[in-house]
C-alpha atoms as a PDB file:
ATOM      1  CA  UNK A   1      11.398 -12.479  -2.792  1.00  0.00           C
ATOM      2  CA  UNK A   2       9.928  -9.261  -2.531  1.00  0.00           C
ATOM      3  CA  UNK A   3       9.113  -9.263  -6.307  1.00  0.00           C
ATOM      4  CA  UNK A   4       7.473 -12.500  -6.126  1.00  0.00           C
ATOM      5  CA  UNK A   5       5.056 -11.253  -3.323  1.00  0.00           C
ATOM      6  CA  UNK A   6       4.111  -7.996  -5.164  1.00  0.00           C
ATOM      7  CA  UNK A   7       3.458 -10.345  -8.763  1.00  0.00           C
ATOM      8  CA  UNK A   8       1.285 -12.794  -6.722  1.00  0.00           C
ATOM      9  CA  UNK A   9      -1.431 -10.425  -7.141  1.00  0.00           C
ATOM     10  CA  UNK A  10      -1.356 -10.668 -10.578  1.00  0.00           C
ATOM     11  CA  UNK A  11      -1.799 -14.350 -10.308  1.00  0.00           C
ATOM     12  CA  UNK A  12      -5.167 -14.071  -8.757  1.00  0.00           C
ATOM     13  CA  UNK A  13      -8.253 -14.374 -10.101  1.00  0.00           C
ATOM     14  CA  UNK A  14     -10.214 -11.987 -11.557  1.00  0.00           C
ATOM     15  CA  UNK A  15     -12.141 -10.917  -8.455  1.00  0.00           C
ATOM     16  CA  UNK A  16      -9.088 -10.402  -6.562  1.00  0.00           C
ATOM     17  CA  UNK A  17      -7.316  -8.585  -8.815  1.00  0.00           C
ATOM     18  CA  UNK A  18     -10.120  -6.061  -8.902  1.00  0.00           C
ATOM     19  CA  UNK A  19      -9.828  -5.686  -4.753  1.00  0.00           C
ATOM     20  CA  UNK A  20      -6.443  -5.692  -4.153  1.00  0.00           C
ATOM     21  CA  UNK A  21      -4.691  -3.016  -3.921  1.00  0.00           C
ATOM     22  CA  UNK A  22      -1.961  -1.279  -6.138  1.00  0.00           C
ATOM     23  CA  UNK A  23       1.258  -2.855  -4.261  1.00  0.00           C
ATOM     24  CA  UNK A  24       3.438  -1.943  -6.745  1.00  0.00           C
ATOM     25  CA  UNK A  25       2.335   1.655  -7.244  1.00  0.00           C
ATOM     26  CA  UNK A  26       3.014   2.159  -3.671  1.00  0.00           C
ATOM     27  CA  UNK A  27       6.377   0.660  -3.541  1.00  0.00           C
ATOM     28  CA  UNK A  28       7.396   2.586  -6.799  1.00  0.00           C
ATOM     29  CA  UNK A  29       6.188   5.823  -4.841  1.00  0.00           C
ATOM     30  CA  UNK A  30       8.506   4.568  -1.765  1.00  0.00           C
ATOM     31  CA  UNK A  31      11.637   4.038  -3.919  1.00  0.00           C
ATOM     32  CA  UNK A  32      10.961   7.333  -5.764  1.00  0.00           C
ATOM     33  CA  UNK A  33      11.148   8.997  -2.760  1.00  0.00           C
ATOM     34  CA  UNK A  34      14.061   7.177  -1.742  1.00  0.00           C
ATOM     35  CA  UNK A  35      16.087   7.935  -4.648  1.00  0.00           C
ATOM     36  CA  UNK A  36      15.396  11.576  -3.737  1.00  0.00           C
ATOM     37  CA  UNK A  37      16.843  11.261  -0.256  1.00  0.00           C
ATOM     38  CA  UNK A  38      19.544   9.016  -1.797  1.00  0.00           C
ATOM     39  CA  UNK A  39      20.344  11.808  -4.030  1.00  0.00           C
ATOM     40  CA  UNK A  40      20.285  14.706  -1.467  1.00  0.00           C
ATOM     41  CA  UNK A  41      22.255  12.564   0.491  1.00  0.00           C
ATOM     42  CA  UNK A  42      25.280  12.058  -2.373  1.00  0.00           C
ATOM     43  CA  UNK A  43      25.058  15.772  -3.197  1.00  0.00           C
ATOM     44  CA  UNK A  44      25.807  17.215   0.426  1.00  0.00           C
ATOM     45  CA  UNK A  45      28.801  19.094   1.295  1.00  0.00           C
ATOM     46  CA  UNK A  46      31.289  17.015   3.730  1.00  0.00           C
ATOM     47  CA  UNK A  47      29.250  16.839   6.788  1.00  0.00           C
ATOM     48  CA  UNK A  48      30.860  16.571  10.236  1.00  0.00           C
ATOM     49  CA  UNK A  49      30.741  13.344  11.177  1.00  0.00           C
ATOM     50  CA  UNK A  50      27.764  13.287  14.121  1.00  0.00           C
ATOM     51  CA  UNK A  51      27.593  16.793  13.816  1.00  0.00           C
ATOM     52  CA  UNK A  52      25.501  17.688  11.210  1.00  0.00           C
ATOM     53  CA  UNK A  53      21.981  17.314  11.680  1.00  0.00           C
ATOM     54  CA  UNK A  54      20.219  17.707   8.220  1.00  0.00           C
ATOM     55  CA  UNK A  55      22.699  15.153   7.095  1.00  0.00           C
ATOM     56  CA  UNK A  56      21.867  12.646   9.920  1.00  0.00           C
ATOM     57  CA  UNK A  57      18.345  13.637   9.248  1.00  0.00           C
ATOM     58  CA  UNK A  58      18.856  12.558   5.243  1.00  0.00           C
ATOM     59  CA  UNK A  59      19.968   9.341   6.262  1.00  0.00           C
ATOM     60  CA  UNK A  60      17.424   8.667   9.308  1.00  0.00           C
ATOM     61  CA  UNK A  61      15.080   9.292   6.346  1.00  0.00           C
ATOM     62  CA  UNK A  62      16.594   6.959   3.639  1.00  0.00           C
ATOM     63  CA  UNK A  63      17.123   4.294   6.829  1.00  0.00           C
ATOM     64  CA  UNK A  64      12.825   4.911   7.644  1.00  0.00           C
ATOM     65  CA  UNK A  65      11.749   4.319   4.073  1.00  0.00           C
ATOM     66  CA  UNK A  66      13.862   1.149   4.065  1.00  0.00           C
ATOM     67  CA  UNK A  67      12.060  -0.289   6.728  1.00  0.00           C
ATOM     68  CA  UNK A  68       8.836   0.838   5.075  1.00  0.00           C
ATOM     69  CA  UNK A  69       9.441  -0.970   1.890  1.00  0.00           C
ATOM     70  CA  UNK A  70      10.545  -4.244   4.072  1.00  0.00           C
ATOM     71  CA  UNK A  71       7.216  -3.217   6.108  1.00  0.00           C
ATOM     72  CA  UNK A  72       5.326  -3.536   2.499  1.00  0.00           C
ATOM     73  CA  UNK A  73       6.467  -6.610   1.224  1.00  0.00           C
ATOM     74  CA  UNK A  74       5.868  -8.262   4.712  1.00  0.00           C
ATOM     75  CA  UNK A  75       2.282  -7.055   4.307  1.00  0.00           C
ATOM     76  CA  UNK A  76       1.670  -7.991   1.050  1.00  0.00           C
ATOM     77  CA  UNK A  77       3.004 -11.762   1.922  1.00  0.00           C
ATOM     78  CA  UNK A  78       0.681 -11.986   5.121  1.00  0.00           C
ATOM     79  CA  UNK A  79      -2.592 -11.022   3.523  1.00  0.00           C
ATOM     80  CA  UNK A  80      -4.292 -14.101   3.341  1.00  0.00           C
ATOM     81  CA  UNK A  81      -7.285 -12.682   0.986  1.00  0.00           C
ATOM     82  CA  UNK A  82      -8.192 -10.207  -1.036  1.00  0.00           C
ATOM     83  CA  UNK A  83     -10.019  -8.186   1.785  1.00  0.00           C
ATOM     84  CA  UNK A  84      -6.999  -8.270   3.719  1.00  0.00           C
ATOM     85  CA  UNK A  85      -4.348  -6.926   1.401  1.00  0.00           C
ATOM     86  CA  UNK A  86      -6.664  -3.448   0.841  1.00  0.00           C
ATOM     87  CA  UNK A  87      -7.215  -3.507   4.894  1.00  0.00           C
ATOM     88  CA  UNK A  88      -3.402  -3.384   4.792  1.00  0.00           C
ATOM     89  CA  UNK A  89      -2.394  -1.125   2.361  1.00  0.00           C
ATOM     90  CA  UNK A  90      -4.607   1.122   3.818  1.00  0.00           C
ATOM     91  CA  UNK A  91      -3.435   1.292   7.120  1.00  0.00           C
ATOM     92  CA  UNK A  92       0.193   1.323   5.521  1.00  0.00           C
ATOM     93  CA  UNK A  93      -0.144   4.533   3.598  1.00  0.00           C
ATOM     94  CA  UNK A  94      -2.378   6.298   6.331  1.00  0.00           C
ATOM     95  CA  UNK A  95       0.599   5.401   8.656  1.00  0.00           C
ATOM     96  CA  UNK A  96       3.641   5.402   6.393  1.00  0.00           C
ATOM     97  CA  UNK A  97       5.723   8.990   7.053  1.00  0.00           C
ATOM     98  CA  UNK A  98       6.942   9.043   3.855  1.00  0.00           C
ATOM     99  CA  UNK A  99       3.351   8.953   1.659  1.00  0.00           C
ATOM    100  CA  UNK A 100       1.822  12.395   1.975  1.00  0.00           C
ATOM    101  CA  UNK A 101      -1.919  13.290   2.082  1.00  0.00           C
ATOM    102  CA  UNK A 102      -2.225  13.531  -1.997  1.00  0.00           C
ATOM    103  CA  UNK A 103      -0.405  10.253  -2.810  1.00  0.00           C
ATOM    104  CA  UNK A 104      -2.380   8.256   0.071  1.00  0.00           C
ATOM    105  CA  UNK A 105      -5.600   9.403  -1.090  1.00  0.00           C
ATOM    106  CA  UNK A 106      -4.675   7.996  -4.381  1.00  0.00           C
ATOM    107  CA  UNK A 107      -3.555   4.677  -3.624  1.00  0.00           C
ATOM    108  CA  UNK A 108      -6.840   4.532  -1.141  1.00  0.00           C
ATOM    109  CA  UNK A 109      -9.411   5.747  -3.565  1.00  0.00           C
ATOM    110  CA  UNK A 110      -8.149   2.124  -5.723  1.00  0.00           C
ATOM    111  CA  UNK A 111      -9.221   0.434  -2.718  1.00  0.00           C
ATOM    112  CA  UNK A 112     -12.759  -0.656  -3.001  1.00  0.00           C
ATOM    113  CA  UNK A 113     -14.512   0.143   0.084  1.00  0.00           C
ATOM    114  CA  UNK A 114     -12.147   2.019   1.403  1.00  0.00           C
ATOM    115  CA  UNK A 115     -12.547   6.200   0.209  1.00  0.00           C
ATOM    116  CA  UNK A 116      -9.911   8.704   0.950  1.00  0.00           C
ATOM    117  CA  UNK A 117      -9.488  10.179   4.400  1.00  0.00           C
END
């Protein structure tokens, strides 16, 4: 389901292709960063089980950008027009914790009407 939502905009016409936003560039930045933690996560020594905190951290972390990515794709599937996918995309990566400053500002300078912060 979550790959229909994201090809919809594709689908649109040619107007609101040109105003929505990149949902698919975002969600590939999500699951890059995901794999990362993922990675971190199946590298680390034999933690303590409830004892070691950078672990638990790791997967708090891989368990947040989860919920993102579910967060996205409920987004995406809401947005009734063009004007309110970019609304939401850009209050998704200026409140996502796992899209820093560099990678928000280029997912919101895509956004028509909507510069960097």
């Amino acid at each position: 389901m979550p790959q229909e939502s994201l090809q919809s905009s594709t689908q649109a016409g040619p107007e609101q292709r040109a105003a929505a936003p990149d949902w698919r560039a975002i969600r590939e930045h999500l699951e890059s960063v995901k794999s990362a933690v993922a990675k971190q996560i199946e590298h680390y020594p034999p933690p303590i089980p409830a004892c070691d905190a950078q672990f638990n951290y790791l997967l708090e972390q891989r368990d947040g950008i989860s919920a993102e990515l579910r967060l996205l794709d409920e987004l995406r599937a809401n947005a009734a027009t063009p004007e309110d996918c970019v609304r939401a995309a850009v209050r998704f990566v200026h409140s996502s914790r796992f899209i820093d400053a560099d990678a928000a500002a280029r997912f919101c300078a895509l956004a028509p009407g909507n510069p960097p912060r």
